[in-house]
C-alpha atoms as a PDB file:
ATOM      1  CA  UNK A   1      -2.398 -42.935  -0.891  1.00  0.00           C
ATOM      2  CA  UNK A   2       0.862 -44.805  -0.987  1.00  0.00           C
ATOM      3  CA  UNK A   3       3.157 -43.855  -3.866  1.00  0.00           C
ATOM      4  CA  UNK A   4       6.615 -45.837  -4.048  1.00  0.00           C
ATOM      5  CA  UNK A   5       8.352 -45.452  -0.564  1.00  0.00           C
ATOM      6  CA  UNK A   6       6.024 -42.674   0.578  1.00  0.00           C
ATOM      7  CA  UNK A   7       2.856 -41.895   1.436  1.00  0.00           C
ATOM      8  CA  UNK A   8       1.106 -38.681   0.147  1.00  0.00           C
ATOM      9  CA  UNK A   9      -1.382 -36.304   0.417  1.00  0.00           C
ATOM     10  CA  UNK A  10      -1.802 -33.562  -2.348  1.00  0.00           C
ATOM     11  CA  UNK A  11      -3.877 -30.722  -2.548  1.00  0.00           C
ATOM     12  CA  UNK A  12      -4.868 -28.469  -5.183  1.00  0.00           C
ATOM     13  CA  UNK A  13      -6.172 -25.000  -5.865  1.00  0.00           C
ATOM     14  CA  UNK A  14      -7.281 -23.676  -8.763  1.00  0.00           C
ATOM     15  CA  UNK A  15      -7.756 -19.794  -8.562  1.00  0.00           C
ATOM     16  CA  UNK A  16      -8.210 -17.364 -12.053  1.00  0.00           C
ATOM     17  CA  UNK A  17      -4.425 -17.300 -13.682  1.00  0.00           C
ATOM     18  CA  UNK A  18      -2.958 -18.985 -10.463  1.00  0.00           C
ATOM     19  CA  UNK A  19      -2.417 -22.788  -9.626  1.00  0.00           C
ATOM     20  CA  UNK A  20      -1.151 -24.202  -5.658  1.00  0.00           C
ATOM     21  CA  UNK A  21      -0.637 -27.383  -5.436  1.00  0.00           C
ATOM     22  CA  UNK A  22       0.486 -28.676  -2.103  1.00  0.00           C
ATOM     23  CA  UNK A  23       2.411 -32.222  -1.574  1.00  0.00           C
ATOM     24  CA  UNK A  24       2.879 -33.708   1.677  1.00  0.00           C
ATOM     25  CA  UNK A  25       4.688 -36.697   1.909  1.00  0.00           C
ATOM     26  CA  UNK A  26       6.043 -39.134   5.136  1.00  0.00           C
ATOM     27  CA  UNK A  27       8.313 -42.330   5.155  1.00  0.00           C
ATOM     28  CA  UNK A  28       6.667 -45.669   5.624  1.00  0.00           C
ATOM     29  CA  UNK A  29       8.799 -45.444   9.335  1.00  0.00           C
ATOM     30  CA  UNK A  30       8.099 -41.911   9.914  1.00  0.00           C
ATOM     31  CA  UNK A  31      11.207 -40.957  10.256  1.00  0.00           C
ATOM     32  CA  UNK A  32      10.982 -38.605   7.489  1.00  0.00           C
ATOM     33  CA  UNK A  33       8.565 -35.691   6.130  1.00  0.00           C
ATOM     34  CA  UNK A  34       8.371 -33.467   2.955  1.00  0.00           C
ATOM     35  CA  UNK A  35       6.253 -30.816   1.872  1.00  0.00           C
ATOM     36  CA  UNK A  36       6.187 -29.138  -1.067  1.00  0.00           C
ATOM     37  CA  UNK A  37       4.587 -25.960  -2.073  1.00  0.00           C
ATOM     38  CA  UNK A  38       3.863 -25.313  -5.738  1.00  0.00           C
ATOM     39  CA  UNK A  39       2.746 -22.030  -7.443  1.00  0.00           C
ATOM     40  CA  UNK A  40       1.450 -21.540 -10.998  1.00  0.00           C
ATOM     41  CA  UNK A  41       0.778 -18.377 -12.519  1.00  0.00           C
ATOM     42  CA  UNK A  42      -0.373 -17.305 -15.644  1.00  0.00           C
ATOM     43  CA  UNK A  43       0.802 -14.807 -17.061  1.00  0.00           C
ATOM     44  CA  UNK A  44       4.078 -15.244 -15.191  1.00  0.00           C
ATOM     45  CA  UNK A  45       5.475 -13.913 -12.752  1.00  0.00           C
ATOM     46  CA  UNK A  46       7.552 -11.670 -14.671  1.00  0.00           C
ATOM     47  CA  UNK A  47       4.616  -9.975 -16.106  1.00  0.00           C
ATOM     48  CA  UNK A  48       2.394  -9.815 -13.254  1.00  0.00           C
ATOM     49  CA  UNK A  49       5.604  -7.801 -11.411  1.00  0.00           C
ATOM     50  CA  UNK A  50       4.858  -5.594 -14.630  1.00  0.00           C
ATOM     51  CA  UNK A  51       1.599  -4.772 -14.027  1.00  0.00           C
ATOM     52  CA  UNK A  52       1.732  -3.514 -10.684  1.00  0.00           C
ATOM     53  CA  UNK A  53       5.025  -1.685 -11.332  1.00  0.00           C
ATOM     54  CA  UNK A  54       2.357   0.336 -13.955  1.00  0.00           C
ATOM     55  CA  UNK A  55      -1.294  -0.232 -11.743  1.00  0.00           C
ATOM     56  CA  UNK A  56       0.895   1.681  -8.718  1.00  0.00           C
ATOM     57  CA  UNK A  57      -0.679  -0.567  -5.993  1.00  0.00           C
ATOM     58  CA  UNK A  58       0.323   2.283  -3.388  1.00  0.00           C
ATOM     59  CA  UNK A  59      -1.879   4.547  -4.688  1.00  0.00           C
ATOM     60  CA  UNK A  60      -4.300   1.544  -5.286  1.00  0.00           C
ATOM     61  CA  UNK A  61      -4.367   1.015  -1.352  1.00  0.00           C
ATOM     62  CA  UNK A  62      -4.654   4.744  -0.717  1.00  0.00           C
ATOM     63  CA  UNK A  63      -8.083   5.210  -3.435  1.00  0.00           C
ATOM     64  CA  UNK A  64      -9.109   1.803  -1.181  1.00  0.00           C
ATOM     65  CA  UNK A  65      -8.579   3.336   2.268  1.00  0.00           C
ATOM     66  CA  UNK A  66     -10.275   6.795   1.414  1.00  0.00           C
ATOM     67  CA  UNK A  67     -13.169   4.912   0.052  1.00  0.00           C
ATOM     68  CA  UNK A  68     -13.633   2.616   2.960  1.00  0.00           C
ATOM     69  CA  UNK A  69     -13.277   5.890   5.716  1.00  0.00           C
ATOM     70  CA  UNK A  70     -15.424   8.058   3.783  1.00  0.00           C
ATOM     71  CA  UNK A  71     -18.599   7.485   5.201  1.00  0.00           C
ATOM     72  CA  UNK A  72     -17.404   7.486   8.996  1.00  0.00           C
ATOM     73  CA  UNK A  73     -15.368  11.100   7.962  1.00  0.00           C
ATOM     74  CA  UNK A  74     -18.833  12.481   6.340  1.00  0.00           C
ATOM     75  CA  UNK A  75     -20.707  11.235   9.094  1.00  0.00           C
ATOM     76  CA  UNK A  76     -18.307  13.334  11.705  1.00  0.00           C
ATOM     77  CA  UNK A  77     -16.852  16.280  10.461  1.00  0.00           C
ATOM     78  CA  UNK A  78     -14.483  17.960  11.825  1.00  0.00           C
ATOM     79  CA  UNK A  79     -15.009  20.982  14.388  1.00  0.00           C
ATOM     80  CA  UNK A  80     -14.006  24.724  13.174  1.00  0.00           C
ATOM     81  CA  UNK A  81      -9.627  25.136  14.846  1.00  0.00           C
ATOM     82  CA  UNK A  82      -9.934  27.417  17.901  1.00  0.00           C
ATOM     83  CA  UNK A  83      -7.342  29.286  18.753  1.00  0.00           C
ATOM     84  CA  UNK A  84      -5.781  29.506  22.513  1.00  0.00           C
ATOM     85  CA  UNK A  85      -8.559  31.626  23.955  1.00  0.00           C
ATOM     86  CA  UNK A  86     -11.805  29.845  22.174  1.00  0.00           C
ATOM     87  CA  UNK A  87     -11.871  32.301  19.317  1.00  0.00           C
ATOM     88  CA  UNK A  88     -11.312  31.385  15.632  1.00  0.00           C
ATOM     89  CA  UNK A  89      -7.567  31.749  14.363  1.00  0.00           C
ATOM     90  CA  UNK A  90      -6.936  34.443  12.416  1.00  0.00           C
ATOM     91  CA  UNK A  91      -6.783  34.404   8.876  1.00  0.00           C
ATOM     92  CA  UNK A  92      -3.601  33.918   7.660  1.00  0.00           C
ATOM     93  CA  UNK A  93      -1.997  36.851   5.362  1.00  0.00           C
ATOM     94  CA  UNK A  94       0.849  36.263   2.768  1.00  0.00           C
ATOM     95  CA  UNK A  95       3.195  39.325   1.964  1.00  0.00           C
ATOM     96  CA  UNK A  96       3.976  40.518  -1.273  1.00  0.00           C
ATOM     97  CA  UNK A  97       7.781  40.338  -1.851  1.00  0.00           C
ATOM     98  CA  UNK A  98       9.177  43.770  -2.139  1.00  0.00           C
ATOM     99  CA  UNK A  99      11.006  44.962  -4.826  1.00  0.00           C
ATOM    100  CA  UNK A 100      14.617  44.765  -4.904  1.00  0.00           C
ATOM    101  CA  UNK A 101      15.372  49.292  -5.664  1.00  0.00           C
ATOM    102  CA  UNK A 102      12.906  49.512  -2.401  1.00  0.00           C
ATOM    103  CA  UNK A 103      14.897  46.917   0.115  1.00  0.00           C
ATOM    104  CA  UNK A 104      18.027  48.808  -0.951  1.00  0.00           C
ATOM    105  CA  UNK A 105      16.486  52.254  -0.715  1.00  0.00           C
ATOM    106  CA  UNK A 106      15.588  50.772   3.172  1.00  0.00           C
ATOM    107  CA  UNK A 107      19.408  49.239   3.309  1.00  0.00           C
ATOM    108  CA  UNK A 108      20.513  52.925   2.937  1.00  0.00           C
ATOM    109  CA  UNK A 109      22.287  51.150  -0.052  1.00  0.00           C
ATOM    110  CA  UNK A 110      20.228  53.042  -2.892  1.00  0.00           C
ATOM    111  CA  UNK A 111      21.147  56.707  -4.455  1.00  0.00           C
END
């Protein structure tokens, strides 16, 4: 379609709350080109940037990524840990701290 000194070729897309428009255009001798990209959205930009600051799309991705691999995880769970020599690992066993008059009775410290 010509249009003044150029020829063009425009495209649009219209997507929910977003507009592209794309312009191509070329000299009658070729010996130049332009294309232009142009992007619509409503709300703008501004406030979309908003609501993904709040949504957290990171944790978005991570909900999406647990969902898709949960079937293939429940489908293959996980073998029991061995230890070196085949047997189960032992059970792991958390000390109460001592109190401080007994470490200083052990120090030699307490009278």
């Amino acid at each position: 379609m010509p249009h003044g000194d150029f020829e063009e070729t425009k495209a649009t897309a219209l997507l929910p709350r977003l507009k592209i428009e794309i312009l191509h255009s070329r000299s009658p001798a070729g010996d130049t080109e332009q294309l232009s990209i142009n992007v619509l959205a409503l709300p703008s930009f501004e406030a979309f940037g908003n609501y993904l600051e709040a949504a957290n799309p990171f944790l978005f991705w991570m909900r999406f990524a647990e969902t898709a691999w949960a079937p293939w995880l429940r489908a293959f769970p996980a073998p029991p840990l061995r230890g070196a020599l085949g047997g189960p690992l032992p059970a792991a066993k958390i000390a109460a701290p001592s109190s401080s008059s007994e470490s200083s009775e052990q120090d030699g410290c307490g009278e």
